[in-house]
PDB file of N, CA and C in Angstrom:
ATOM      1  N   UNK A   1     132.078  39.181  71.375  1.00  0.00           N
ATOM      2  CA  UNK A   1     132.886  40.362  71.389  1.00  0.00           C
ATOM      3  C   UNK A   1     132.088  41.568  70.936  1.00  0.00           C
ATOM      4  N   UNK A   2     130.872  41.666  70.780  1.00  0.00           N
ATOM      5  CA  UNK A   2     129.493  42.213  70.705  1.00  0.00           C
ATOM      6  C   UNK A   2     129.723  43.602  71.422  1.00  0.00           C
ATOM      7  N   UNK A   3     130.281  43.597  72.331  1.00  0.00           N
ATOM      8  CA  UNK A   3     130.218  44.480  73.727  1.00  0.00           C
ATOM      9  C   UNK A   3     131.642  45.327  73.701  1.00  0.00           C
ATOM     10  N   UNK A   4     132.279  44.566  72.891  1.00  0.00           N
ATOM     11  CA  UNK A   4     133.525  45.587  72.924  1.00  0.00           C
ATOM     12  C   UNK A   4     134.489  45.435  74.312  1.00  0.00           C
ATOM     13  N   UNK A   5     133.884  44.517  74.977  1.00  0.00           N
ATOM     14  CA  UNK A   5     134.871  44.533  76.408  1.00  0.00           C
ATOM     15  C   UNK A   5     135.667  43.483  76.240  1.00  0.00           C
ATOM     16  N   UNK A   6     136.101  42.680  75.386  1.00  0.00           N
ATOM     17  CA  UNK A   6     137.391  41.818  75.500  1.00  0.00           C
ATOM     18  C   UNK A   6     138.640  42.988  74.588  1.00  0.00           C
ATOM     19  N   UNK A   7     138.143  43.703  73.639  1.00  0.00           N
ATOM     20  CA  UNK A   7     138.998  44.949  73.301  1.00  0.00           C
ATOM     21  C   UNK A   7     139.582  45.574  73.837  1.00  0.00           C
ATOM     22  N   UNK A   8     138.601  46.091  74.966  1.00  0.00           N
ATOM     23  CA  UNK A   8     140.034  47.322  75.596  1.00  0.00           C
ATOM     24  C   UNK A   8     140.471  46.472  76.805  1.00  0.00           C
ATOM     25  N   UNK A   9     140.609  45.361  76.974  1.00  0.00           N
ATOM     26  CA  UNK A   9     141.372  44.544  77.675  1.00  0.00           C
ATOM     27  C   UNK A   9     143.134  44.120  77.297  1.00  0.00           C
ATOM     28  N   UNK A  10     142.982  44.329  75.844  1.00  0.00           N
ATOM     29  CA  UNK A  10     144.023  44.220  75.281  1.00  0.00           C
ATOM     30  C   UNK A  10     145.354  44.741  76.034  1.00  0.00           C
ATOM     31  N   UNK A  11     145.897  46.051  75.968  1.00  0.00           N
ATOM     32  CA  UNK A  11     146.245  47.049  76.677  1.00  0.00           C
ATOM     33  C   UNK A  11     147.393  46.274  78.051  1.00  0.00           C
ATOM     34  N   UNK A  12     145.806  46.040  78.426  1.00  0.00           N
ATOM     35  CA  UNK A  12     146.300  45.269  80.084  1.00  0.00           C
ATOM     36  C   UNK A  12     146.875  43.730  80.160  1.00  0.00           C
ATOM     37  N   UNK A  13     146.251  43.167  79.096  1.00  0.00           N
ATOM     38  CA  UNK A  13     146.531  41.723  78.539  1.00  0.00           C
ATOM     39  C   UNK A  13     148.265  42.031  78.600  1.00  0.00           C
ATOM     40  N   UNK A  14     148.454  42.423  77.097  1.00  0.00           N
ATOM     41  CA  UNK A  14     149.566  42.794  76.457  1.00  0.00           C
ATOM     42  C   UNK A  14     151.046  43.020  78.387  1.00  0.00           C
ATOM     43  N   UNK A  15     150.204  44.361  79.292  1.00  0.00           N
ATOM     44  CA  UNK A  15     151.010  44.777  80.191  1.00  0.00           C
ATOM     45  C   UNK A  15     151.398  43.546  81.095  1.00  0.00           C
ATOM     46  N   UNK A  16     150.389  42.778  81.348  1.00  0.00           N
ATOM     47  CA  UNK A  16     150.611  41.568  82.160  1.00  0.00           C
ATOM     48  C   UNK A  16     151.395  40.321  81.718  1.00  0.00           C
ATOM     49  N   UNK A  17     151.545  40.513  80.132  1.00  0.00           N
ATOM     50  CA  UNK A  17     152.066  39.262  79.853  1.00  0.00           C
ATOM     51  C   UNK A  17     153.681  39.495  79.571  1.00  0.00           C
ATOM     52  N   UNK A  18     153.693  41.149  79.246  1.00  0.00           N
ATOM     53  CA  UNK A  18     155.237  41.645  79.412  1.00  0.00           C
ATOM     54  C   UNK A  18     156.094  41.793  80.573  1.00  0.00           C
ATOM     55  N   UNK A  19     155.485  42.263  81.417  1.00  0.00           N
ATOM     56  CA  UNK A  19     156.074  42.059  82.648  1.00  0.00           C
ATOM     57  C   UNK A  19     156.097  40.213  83.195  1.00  0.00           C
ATOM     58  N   UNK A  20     155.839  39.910  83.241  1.00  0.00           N
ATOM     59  CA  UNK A  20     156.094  38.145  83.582  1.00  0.00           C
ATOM     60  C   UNK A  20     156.971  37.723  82.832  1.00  0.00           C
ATOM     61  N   UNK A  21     157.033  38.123  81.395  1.00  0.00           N
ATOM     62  CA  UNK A  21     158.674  37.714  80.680  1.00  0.00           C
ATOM     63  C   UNK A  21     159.349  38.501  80.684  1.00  0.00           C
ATOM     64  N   UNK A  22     159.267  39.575  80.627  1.00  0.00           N
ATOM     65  CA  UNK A  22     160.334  40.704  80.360  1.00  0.00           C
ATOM     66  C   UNK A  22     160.433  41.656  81.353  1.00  0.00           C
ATOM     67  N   UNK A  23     159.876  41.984  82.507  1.00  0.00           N
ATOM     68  CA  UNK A  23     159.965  42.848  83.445  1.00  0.00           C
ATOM     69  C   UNK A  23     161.186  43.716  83.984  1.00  0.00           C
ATOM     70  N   UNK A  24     161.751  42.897  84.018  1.00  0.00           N
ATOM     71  CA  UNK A  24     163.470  43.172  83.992  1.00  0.00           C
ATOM     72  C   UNK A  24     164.310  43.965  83.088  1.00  0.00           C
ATOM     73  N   UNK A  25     163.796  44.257  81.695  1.00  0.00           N
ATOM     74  CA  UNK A  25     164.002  44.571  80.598  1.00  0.00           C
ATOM     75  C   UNK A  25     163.741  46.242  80.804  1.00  0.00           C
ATOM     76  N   UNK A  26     162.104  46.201  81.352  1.00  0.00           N
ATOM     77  CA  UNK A  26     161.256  47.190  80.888  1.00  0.00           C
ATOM     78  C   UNK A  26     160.918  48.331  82.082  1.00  0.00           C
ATOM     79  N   UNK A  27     161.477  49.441  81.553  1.00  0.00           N
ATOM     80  CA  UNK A  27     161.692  50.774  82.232  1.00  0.00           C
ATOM     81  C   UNK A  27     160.297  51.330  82.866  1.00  0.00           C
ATOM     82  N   UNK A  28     159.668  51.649  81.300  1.00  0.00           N
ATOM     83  CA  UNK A  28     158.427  52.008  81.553  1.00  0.00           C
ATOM     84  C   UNK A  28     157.324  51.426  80.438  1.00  0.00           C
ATOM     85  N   UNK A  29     155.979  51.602  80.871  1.00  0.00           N
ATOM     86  CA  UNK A  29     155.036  50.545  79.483  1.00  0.00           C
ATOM     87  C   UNK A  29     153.818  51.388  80.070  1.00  0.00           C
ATOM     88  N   UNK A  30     153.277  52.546  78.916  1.00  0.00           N
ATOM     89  CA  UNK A  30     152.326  52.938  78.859  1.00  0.00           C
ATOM     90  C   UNK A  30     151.374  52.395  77.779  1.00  0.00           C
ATOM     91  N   UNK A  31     150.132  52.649  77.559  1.00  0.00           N
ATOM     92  CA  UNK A  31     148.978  52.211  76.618  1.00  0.00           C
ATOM     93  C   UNK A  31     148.100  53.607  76.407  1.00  0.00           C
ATOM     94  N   UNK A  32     148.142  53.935  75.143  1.00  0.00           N
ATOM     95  CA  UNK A  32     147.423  55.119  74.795  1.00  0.00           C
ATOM     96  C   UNK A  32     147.132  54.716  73.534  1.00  0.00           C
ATOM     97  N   UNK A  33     146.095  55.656  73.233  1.00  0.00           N
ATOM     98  CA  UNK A  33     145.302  55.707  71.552  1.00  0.00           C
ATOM     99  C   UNK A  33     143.739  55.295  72.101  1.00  0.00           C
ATOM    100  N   UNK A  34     143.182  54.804  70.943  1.00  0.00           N
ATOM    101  CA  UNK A  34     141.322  54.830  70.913  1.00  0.00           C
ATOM    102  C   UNK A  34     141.405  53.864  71.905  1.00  0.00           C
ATOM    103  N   UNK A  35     141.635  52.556  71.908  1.00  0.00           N
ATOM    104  CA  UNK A  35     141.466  51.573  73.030  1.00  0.00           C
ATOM    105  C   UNK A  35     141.595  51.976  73.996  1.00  0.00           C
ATOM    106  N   UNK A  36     142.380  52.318  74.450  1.00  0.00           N
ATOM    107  CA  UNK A  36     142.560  53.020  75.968  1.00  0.00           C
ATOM    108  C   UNK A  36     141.267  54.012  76.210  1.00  0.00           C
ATOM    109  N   UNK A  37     141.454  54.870  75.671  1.00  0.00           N
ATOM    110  CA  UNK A  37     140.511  55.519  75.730  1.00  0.00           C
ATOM    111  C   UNK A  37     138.975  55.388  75.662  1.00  0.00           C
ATOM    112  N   UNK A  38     138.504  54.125  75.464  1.00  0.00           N
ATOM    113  CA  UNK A  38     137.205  53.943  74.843  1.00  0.00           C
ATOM    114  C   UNK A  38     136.995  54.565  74.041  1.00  0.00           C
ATOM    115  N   UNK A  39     137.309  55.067  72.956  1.00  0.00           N
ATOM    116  CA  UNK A  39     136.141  55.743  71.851  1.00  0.00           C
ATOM    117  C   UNK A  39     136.587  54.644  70.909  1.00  0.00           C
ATOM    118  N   UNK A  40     136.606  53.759  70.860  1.00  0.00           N
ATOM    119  CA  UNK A  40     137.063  52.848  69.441  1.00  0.00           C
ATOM    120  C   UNK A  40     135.287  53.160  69.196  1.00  0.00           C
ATOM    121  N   UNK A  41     135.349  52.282  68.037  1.00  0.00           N
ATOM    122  CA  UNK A  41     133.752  52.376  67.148  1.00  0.00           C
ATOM    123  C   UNK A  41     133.438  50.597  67.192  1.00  0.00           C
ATOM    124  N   UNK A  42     134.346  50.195  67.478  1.00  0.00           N
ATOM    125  CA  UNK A  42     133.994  48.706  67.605  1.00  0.00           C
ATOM    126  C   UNK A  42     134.193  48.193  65.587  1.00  0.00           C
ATOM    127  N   UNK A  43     134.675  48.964  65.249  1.00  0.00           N
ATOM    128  CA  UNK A  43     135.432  48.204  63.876  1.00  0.00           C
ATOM    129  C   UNK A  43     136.727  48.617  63.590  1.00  0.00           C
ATOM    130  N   UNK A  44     137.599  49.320  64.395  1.00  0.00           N
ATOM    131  CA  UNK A  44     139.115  49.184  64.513  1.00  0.00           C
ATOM    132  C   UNK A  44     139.383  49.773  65.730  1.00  0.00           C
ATOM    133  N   UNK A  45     139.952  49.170  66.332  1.00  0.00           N
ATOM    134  CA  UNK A  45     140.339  49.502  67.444  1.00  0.00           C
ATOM    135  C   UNK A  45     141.869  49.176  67.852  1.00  0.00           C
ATOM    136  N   UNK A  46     142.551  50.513  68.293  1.00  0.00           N
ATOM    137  CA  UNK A  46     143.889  50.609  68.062  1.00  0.00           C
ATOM    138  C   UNK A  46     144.274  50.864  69.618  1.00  0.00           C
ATOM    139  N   UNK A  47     146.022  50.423  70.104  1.00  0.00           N
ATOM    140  CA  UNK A  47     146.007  51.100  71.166  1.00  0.00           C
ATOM    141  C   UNK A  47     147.699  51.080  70.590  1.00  0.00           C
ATOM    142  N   UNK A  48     148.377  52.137  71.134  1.00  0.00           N
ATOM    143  CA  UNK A  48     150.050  52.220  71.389  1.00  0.00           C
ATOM    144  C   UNK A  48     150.490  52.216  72.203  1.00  0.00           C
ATOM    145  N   UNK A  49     151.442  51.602  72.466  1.00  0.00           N
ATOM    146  CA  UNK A  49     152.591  50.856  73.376  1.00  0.00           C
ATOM    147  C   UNK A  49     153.832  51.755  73.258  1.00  0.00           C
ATOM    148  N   UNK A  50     153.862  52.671  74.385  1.00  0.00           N
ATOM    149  CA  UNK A  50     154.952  52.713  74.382  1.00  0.00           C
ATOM    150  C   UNK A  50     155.873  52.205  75.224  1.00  0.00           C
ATOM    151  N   UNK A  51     156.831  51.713  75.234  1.00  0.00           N
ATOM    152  CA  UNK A  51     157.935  50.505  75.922  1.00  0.00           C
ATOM    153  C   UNK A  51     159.440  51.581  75.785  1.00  0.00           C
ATOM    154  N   UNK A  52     159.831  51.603  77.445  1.00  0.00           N
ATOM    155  CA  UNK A  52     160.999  52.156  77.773  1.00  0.00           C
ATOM    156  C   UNK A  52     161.812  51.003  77.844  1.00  0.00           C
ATOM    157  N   UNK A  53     162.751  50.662  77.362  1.00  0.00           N
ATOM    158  CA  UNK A  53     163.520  49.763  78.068  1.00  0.00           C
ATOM    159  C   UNK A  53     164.926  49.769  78.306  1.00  0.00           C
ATOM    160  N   UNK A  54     165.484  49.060  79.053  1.00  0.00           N
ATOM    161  CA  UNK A  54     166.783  48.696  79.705  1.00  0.00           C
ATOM    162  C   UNK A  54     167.405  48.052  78.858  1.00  0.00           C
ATOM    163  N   UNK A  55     166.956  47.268  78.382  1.00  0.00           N
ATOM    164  CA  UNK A  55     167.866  46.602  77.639  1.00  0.00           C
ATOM    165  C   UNK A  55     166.944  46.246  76.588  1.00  0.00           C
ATOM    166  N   UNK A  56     167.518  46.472  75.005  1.00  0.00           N
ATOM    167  CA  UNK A  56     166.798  46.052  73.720  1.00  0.00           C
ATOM    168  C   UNK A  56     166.515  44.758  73.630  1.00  0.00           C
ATOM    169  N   UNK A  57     167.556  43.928  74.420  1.00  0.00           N
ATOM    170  CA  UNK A  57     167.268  42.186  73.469  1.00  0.00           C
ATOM    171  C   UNK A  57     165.942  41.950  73.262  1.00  0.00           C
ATOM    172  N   UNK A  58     165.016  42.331  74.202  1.00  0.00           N
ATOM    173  CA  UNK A  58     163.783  41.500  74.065  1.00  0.00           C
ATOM    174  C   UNK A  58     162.642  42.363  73.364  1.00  0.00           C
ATOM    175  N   UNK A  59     163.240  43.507  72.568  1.00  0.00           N
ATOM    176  CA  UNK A  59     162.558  43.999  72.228  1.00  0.00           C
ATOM    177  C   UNK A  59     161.775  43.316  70.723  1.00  0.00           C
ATOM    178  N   UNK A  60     161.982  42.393  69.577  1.00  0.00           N
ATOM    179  CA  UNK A  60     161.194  41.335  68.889  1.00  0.00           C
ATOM    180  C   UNK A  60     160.105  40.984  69.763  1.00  0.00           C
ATOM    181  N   UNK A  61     160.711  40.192  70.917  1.00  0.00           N
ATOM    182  CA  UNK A  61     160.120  39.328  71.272  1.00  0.00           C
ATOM    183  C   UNK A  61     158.604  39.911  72.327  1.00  0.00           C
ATOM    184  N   UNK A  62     158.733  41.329  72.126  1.00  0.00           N
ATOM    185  CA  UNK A  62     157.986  42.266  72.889  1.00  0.00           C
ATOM    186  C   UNK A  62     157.065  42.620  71.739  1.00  0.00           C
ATOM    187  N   UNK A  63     157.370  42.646  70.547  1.00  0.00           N
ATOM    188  CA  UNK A  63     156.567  43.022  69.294  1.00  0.00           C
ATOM    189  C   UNK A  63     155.610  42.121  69.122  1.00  0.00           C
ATOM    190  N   UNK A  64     156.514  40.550  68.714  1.00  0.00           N
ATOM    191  CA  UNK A  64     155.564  39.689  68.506  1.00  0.00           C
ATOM    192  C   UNK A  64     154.313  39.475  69.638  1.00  0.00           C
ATOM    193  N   UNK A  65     155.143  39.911  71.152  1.00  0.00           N
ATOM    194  CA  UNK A  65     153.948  39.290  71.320  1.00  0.00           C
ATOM    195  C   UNK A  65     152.587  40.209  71.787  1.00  0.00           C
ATOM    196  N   UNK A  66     153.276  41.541  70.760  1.00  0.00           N
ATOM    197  CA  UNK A  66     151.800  42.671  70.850  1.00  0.00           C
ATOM    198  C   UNK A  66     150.718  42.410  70.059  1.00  0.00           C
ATOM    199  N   UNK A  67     151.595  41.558  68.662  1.00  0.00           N
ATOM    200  CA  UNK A  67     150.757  41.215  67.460  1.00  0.00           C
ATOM    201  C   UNK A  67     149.902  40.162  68.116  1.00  0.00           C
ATOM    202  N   UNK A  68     150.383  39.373  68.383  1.00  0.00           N
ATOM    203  CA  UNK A  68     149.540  37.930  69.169  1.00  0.00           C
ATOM    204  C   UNK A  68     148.404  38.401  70.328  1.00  0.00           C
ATOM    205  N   UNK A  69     148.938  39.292  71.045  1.00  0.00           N
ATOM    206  CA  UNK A  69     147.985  39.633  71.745  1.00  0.00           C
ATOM    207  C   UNK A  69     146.716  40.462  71.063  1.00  0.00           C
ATOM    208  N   UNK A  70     147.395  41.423  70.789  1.00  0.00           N
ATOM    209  CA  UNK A  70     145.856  41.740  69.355  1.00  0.00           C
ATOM    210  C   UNK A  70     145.170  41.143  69.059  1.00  0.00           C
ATOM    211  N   UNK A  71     145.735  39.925  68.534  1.00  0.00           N
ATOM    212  CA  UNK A  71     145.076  39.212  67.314  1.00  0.00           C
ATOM    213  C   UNK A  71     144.161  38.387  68.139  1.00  0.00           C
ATOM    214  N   UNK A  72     144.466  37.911  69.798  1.00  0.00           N
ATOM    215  CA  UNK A  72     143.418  37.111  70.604  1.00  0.00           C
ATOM    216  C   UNK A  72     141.989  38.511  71.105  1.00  0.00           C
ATOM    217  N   UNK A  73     142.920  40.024  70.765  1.00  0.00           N
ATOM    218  CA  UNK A  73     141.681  40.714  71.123  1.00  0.00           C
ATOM    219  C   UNK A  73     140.797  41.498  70.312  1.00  0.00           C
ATOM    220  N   UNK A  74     141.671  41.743  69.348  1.00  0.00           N
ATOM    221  CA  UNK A  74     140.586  42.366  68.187  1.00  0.00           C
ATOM    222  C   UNK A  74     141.324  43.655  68.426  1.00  0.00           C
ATOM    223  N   UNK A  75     142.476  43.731  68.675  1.00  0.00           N
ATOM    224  CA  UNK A  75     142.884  45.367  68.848  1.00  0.00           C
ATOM    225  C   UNK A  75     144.300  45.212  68.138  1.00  0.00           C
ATOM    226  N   UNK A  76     144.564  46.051  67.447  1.00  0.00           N
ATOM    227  CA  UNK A  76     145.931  46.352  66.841  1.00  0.00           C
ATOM    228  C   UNK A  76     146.491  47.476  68.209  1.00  0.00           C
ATOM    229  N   UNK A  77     147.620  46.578  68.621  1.00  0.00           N
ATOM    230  CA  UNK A  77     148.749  47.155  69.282  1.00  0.00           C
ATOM    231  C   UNK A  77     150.087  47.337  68.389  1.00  0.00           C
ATOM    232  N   UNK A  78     150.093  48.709  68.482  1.00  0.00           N
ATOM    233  CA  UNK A  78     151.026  49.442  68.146  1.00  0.00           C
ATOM    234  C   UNK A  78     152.598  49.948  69.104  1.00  0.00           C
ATOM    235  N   UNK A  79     153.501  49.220  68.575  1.00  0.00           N
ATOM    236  CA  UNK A  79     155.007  49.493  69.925  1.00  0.00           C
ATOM    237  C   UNK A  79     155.623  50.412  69.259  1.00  0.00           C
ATOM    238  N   UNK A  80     155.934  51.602  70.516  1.00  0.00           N
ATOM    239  CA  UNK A  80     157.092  52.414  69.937  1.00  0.00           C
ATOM    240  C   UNK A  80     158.016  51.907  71.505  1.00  0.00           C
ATOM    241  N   UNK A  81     159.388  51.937  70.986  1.00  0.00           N
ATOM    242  CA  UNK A  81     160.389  51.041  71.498  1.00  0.00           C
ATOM    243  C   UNK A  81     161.649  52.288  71.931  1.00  0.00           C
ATOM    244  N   UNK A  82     162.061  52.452  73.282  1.00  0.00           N
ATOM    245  CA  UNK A  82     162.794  53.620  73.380  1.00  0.00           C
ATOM    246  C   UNK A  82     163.700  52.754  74.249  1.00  0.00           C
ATOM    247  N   UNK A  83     165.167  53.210  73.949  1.00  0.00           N
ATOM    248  CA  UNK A  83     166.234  52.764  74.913  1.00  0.00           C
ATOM    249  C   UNK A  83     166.073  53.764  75.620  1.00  0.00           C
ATOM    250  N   UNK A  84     166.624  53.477  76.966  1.00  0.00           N
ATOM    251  CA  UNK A  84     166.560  54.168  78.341  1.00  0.00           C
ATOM    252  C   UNK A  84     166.965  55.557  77.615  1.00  0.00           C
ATOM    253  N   UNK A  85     168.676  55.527  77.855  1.00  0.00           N
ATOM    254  CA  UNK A  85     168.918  56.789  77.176  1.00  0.00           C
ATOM    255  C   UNK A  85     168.248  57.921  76.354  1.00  0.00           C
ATOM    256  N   UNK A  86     167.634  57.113  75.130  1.00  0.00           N
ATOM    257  CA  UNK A  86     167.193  57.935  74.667  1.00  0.00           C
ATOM    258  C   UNK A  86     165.788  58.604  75.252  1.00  0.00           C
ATOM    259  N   UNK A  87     165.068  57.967  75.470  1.00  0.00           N
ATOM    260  CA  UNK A  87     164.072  58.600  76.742  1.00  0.00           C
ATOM    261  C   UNK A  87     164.593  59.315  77.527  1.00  0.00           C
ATOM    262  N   UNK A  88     165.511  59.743  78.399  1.00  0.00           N
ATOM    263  CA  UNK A  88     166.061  60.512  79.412  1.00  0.00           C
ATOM    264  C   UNK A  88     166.165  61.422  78.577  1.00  0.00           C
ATOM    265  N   UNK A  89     166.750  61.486  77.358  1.00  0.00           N
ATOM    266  CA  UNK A  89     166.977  62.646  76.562  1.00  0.00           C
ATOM    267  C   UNK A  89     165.897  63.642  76.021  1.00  0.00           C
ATOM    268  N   UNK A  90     164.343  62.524  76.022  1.00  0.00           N
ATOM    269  CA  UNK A  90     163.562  63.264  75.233  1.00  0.00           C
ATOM    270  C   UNK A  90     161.989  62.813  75.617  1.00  0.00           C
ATOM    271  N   UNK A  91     162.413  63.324  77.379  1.00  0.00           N
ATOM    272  CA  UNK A  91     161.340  62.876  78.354  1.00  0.00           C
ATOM    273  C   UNK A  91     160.219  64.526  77.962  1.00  0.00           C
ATOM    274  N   UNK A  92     160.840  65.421  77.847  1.00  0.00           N
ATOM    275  CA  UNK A  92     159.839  66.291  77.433  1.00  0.00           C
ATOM    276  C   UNK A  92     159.312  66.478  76.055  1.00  0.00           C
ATOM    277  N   UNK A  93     159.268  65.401  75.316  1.00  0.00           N
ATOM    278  CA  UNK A  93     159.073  65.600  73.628  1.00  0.00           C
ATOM    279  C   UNK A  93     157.738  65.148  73.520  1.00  0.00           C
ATOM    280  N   UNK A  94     156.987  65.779  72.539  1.00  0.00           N
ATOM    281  CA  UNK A  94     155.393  66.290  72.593  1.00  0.00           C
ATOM    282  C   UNK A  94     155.021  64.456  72.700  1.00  0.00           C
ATOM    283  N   UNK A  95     155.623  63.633  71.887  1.00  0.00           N
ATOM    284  CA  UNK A  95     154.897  62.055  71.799  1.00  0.00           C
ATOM    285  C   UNK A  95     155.042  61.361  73.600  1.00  0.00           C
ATOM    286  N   UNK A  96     155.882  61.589  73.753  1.00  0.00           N
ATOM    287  CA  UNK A  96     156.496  60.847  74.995  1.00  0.00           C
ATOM    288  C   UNK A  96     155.408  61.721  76.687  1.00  0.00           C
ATOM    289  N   UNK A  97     155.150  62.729  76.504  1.00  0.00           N
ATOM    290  CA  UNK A  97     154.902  63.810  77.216  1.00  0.00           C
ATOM    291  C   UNK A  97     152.631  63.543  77.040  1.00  0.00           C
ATOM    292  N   UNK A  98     152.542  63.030  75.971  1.00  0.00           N
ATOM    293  CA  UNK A  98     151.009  62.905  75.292  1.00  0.00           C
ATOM    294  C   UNK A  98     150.648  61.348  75.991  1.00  0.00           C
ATOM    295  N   UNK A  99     151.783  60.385  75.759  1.00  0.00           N
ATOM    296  CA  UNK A  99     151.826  59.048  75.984  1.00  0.00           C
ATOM    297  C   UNK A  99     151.342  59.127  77.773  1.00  0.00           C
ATOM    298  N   UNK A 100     152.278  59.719  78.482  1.00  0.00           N
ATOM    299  CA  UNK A 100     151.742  59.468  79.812  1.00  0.00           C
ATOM    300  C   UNK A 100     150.472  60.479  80.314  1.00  0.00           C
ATOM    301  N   UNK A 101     150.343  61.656  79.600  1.00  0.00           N
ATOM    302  CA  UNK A 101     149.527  62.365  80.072  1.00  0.00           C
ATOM    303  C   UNK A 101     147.850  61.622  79.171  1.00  0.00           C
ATOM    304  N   UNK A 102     147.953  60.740  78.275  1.00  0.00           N
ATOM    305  CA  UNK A 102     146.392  60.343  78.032  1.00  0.00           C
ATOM    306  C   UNK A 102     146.748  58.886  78.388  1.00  0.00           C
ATOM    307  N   UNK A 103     147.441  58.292  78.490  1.00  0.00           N
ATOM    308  CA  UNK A 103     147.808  56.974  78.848  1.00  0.00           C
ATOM    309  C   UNK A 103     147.576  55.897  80.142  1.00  0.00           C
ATOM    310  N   UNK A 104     147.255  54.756  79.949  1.00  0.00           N
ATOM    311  CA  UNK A 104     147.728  53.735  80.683  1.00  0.00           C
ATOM    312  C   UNK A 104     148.648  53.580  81.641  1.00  0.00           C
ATOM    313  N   UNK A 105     149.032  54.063  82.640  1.00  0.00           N
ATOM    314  CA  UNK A 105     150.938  53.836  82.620  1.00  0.00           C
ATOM    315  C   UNK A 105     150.446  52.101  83.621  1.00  0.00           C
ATOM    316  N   UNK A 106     151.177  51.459  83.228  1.00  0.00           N
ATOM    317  CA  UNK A 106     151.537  49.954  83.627  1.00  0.00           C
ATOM    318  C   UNK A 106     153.119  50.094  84.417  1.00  0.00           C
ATOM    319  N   UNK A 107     153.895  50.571  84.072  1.00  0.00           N
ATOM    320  CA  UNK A 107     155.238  50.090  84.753  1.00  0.00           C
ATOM    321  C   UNK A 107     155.952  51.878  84.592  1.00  0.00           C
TER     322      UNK A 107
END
């Protein structure tokens, strides 16, 4: 992991393994922060999740398995968790508006 390329894999890991369980759930799923971006330093490397969804139930089960996925990549994934609604409400708000404009978008 020398190379730093199983790191920013994370991201995409994390997007692929949410959509196969939860797809149905999930509105929208961007990936932003240092990982995404490449500038990590290769001794913390962070990325955020943000997750629109349809329906909350699976939202635990969307956490845990950001932590797990991290933890196979060396990247702390970070979830911020928005019900539909409230996203529609606050599609122009500086976090939400930063998320897709430096971001990942997956779904």
């Amino acid at each position: 992991m020398s190379d730093g390329s199983k790191r920013t894999d994370a991201p995409a890991a994390f997007a692929e393994r949410a959509r196969a369980e939860y797809g149905e759930s999930i509105r929208h799923l961007v990936a932003f922060g240092s990982a995404v971006r490449g500038d990590d330093r290769d001794v913390h490397s962070e990325a955020e999740l943000l997750l629109v969804l349809e329906d909350l139930e699976p939202e635990r089960e969307l956490e845990a398995l950001a932590r797990e996925v991290g933890l196979e990549h060396g990247t702390v994934l970070e979830v911020h968790v928005l019900p539909t609604e409230r996203y529609e409400e606050r599609e122009d708000h500086e976090f939400v508006e930063r998320a897709f404009a430096e971001g990942e978008v997956y779904v």
